[in-house]
PDB file of N, CA and C in Angstrom:
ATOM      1  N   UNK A   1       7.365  10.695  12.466  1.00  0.00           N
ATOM      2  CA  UNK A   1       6.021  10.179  12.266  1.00  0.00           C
ATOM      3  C   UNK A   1       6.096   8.659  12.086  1.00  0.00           C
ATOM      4  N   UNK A   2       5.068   8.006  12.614  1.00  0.00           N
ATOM      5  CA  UNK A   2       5.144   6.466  12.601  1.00  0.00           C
ATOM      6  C   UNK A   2       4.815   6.131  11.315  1.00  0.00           C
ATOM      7  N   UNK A   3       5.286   4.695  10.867  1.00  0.00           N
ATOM      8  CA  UNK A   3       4.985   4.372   9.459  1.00  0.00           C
ATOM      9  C   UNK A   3       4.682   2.920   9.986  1.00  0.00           C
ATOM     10  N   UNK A   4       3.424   2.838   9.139  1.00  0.00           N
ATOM     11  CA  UNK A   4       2.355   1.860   9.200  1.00  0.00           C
ATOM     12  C   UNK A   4       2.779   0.659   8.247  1.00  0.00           C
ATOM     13  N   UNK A   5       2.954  -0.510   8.868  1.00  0.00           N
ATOM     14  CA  UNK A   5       3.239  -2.095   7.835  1.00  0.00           C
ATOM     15  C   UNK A   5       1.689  -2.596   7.899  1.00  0.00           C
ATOM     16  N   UNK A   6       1.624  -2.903   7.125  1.00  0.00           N
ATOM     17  CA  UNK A   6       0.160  -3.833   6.246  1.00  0.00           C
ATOM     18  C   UNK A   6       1.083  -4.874   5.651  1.00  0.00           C
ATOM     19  N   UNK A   7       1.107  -6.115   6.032  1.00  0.00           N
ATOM     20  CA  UNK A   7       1.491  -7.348   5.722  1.00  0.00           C
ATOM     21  C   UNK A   7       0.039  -8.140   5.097  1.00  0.00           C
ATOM     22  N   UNK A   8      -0.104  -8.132   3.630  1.00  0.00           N
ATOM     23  CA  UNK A   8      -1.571  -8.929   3.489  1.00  0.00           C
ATOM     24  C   UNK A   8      -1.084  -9.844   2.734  1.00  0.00           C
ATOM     25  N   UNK A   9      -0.413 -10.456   3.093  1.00  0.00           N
ATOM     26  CA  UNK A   9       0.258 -11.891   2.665  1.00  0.00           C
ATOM     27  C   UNK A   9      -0.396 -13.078   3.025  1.00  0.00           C
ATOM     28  N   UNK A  10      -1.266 -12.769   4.306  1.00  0.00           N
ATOM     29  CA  UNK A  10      -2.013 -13.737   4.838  1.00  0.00           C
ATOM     30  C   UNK A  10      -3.524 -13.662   4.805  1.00  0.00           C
ATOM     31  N   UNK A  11      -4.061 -12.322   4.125  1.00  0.00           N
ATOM     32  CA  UNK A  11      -5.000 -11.785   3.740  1.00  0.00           C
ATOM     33  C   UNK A  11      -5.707 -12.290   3.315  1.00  0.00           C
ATOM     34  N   UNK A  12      -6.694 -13.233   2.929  1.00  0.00           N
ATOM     35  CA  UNK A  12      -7.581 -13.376   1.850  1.00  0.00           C
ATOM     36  C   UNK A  12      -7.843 -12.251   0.509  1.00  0.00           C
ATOM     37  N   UNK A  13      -7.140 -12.443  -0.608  1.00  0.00           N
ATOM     38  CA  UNK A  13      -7.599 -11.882  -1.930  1.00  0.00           C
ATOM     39  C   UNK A  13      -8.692 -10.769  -1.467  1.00  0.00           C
ATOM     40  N   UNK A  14     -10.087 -11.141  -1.353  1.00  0.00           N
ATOM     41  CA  UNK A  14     -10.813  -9.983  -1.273  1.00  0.00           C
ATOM     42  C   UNK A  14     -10.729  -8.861  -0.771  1.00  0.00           C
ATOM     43  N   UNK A  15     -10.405  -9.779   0.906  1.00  0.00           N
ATOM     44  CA  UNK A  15     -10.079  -8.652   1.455  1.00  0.00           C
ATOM     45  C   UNK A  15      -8.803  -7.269   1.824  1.00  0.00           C
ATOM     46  N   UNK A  16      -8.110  -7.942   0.668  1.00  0.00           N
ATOM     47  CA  UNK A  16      -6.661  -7.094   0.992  1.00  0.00           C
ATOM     48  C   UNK A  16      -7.132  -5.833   0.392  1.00  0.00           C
ATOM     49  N   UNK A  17      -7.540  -5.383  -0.987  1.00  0.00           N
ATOM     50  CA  UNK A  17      -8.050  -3.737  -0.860  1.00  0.00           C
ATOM     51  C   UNK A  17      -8.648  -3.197  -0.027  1.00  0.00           C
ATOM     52  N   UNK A  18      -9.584  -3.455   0.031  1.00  0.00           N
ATOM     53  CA  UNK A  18     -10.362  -2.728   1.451  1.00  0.00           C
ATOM     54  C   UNK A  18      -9.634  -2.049   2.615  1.00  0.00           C
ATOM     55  N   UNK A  19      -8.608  -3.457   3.344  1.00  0.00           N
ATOM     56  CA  UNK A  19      -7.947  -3.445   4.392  1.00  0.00           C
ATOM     57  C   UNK A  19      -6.876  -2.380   3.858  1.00  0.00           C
ATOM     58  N   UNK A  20      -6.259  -2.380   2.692  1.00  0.00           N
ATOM     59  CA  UNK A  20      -5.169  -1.185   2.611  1.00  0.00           C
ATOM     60  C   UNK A  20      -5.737   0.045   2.007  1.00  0.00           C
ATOM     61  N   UNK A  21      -6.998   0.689   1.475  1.00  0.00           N
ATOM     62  CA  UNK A  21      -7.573   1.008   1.557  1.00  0.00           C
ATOM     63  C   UNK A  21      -8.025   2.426   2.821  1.00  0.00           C
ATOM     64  N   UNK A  22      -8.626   1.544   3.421  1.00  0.00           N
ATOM     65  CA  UNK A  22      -9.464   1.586   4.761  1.00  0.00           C
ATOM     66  C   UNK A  22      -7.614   2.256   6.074  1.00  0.00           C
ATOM     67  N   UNK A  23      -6.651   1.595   5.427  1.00  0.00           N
ATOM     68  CA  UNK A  23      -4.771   2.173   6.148  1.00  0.00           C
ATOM     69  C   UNK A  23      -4.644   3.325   5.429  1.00  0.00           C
ATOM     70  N   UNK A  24      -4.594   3.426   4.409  1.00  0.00           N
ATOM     71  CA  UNK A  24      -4.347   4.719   4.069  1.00  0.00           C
ATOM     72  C   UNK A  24      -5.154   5.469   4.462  1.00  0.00           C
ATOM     73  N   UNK A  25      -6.690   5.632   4.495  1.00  0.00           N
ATOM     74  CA  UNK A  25      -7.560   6.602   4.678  1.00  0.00           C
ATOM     75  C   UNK A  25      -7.349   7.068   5.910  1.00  0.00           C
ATOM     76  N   UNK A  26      -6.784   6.235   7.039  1.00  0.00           N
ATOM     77  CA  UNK A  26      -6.579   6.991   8.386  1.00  0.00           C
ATOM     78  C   UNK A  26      -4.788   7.775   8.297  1.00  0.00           C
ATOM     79  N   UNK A  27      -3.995   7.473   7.533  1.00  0.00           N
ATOM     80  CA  UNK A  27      -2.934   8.174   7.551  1.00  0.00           C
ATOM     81  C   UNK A  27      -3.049   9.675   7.745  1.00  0.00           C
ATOM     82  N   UNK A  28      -2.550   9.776   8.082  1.00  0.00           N
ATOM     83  CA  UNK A  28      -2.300  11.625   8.193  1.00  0.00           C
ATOM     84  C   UNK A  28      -1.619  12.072   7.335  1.00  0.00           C
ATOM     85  N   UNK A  29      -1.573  13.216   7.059  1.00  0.00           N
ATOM     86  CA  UNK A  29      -0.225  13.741   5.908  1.00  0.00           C
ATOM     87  C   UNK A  29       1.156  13.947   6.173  1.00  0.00           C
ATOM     88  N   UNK A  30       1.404  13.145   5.325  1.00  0.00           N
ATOM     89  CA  UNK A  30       2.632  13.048   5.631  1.00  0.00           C
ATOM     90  C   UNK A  30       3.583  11.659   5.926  1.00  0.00           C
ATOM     91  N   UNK A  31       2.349  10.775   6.689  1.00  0.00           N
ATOM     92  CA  UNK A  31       2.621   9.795   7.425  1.00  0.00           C
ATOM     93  C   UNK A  31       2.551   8.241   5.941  1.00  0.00           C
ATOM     94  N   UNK A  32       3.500   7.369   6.739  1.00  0.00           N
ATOM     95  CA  UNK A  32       3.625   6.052   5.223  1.00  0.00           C
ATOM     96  C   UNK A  32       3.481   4.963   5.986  1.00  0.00           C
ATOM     97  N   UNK A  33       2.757   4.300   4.739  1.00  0.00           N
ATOM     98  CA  UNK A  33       2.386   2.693   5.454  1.00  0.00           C
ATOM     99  C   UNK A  33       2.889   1.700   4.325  1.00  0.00           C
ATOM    100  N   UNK A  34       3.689   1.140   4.758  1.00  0.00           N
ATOM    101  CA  UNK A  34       4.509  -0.162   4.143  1.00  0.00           C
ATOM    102  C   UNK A  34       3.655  -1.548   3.238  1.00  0.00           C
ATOM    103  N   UNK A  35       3.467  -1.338   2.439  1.00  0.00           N
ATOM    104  CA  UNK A  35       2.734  -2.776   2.210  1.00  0.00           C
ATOM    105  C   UNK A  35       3.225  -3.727   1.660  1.00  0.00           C
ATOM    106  N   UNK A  36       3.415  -5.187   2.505  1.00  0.00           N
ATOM    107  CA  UNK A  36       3.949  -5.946   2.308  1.00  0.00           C
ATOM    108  C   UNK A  36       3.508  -7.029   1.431  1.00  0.00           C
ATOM    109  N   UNK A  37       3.539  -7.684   0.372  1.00  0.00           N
ATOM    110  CA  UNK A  37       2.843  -8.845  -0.418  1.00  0.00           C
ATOM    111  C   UNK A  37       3.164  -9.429  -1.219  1.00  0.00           C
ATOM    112  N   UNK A  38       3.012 -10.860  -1.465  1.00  0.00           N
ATOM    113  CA  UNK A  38       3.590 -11.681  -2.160  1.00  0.00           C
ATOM    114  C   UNK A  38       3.521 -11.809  -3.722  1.00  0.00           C
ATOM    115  N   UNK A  39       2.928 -10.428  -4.654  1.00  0.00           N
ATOM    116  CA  UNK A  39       3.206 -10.268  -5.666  1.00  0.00           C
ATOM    117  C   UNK A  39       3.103  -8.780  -6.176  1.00  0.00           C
ATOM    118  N   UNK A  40       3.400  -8.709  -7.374  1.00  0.00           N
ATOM    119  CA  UNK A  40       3.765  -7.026  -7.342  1.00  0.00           C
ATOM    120  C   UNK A  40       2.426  -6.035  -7.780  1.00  0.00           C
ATOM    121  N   UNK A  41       1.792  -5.207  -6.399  1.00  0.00           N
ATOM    122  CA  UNK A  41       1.042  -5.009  -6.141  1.00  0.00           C
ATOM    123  C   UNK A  41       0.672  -3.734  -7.311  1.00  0.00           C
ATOM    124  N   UNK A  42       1.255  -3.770  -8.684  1.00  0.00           N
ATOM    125  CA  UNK A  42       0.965  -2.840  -9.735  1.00  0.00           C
ATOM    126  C   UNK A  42      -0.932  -2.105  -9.826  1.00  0.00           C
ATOM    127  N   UNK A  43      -1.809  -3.349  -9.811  1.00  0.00           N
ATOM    128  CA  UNK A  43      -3.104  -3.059  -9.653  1.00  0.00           C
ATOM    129  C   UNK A  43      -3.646  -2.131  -8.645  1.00  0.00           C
ATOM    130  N   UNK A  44      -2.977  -2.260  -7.769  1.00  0.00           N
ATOM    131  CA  UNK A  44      -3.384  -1.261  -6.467  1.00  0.00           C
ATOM    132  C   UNK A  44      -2.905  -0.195  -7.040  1.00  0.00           C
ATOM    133  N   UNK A  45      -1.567  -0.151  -7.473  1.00  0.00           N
ATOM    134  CA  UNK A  45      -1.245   1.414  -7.506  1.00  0.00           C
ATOM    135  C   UNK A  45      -2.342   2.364  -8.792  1.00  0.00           C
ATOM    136  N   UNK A  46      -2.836   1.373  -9.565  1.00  0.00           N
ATOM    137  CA  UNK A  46      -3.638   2.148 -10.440  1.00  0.00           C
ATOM    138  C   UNK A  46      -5.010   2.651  -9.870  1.00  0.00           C
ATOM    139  N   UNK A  47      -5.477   1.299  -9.366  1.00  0.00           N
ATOM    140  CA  UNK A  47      -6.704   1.538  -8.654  1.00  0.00           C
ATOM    141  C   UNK A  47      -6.643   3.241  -7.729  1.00  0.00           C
ATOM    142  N   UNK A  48      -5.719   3.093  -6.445  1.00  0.00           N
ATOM    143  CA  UNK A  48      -4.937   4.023  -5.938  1.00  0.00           C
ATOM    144  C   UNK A  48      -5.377   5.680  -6.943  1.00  0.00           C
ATOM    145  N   UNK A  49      -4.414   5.407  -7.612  1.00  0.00           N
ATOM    146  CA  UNK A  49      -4.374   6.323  -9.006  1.00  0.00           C
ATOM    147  C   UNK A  49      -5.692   7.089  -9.228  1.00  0.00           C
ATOM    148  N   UNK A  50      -6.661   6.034  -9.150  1.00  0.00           N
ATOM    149  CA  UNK A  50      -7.822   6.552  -9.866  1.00  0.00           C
ATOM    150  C   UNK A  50      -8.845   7.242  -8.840  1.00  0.00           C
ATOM    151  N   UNK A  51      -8.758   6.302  -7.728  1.00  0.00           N
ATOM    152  CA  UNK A  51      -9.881   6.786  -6.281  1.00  0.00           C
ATOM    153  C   UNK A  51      -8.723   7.518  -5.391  1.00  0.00           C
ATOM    154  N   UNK A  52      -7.255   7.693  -5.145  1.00  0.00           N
ATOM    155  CA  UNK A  52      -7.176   8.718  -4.729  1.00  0.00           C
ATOM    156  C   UNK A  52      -5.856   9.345  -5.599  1.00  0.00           C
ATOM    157  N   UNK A  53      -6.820  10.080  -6.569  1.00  0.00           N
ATOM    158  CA  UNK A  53      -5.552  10.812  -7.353  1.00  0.00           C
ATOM    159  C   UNK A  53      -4.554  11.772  -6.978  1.00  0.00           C
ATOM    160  N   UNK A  54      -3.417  12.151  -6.473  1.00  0.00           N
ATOM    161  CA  UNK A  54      -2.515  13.176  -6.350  1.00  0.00           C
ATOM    162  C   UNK A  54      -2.578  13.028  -4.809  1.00  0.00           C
ATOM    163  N   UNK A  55      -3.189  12.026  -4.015  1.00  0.00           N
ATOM    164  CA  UNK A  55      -2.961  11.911  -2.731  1.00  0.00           C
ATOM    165  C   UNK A  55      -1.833  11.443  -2.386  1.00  0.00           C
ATOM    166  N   UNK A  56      -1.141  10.449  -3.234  1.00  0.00           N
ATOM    167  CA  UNK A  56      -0.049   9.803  -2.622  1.00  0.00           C
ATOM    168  C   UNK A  56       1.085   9.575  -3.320  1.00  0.00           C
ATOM    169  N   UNK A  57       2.738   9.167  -2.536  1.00  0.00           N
ATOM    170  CA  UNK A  57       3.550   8.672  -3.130  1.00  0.00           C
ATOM    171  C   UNK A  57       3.975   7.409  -3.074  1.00  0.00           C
ATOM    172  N   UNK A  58       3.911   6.782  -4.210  1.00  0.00           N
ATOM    173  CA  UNK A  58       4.282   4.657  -4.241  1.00  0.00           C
ATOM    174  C   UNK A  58       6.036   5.287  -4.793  1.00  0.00           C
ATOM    175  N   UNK A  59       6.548   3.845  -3.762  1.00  0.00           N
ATOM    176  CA  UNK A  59       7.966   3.707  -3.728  1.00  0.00           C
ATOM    177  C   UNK A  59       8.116   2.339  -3.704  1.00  0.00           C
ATOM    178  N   UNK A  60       8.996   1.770  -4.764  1.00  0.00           N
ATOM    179  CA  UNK A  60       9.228   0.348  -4.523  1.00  0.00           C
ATOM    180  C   UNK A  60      10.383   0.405  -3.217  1.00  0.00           C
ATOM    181  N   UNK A  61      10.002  -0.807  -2.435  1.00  0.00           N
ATOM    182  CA  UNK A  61      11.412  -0.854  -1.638  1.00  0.00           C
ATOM    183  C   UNK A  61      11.982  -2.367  -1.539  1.00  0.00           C
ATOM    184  N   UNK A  62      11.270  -2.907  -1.978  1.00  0.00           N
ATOM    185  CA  UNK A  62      11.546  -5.061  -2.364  1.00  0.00           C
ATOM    186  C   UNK A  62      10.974  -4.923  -3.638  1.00  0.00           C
ATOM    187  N   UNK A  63      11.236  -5.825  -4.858  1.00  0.00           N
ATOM    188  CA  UNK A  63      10.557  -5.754  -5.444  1.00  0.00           C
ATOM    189  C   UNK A  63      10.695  -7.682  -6.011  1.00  0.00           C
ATOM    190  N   UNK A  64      10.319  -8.286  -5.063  1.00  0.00           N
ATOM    191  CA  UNK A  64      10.571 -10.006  -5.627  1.00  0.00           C
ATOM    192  C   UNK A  64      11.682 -10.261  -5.572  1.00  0.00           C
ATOM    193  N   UNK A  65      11.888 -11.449  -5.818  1.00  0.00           N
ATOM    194  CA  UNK A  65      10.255 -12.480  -6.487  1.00  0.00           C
ATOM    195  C   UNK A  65       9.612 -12.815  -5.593  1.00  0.00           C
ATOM    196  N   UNK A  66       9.385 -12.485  -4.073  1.00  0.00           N
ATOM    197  CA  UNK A  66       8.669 -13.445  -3.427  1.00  0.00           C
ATOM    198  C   UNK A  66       8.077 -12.501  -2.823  1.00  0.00           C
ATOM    199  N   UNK A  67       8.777 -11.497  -2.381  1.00  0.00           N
ATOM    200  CA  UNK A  67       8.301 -10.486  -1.705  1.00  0.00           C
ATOM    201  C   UNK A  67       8.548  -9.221  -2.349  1.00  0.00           C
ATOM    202  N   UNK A  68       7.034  -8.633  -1.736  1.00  0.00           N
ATOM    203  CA  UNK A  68       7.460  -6.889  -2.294  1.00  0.00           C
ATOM    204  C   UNK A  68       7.023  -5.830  -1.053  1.00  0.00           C
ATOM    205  N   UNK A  69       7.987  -5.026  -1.071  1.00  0.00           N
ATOM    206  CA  UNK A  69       7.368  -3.885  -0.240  1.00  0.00           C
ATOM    207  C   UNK A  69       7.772  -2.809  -0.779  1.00  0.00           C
ATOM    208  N   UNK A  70       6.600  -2.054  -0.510  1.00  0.00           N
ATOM    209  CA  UNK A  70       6.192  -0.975  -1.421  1.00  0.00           C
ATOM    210  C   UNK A  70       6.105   0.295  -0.247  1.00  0.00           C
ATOM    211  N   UNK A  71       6.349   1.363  -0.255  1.00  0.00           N
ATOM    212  CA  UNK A  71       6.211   2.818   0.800  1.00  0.00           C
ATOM    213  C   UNK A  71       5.312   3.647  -0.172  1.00  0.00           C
ATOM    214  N   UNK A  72       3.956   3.585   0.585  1.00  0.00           N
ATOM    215  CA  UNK A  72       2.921   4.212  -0.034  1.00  0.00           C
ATOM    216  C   UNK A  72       2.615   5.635   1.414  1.00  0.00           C
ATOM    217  N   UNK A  73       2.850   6.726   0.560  1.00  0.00           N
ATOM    218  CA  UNK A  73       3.103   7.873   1.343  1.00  0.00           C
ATOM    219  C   UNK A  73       1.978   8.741   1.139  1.00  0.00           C
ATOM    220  N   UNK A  74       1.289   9.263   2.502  1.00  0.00           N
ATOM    221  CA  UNK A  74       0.110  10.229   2.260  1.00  0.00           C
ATOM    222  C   UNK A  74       0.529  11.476   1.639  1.00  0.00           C
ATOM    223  N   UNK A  75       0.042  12.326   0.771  1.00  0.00           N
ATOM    224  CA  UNK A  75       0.717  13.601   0.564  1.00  0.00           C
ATOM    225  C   UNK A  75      -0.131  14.484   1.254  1.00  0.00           C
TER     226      UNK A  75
END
């Protein structure tokens, strides 16, 4: 299964939830999308947490200082 990179490093602030968001919601089960960003994207995973509970698995795979990538997995 293909796994999806979301680089919102170049993102504008606002719009980076939405945009990863809006990536996960088309994932399929099963399927992971990489998100790449220049600080440690802890807020998402709660947010995540709360609007889609027990949907997914967060995996650190960088974790800084400059970069982080994270494997956020549909369940």
């Amino acid at each position: 299964m293909q796994t999806v990179e979301v680089d919102v490093r170049q993102v504008p602030p606002p719009q980076r939830h939405p945009l990863i968001f809006s990536t996960f919601d088309r994932l399929a089960p099963g399927q992971t999308m990489v998100l790449v960003n220049d600080h440690d994207p802890k807020p998402l995973y709660y947010q995540l947490s709360f609007e889609r509970s027990g949907q997914f698995e967060w995996e650190y795979l960088e974790q800084g200082p400059e970069v982080w990538r994270v494997a956020i997995r549909r369940k």
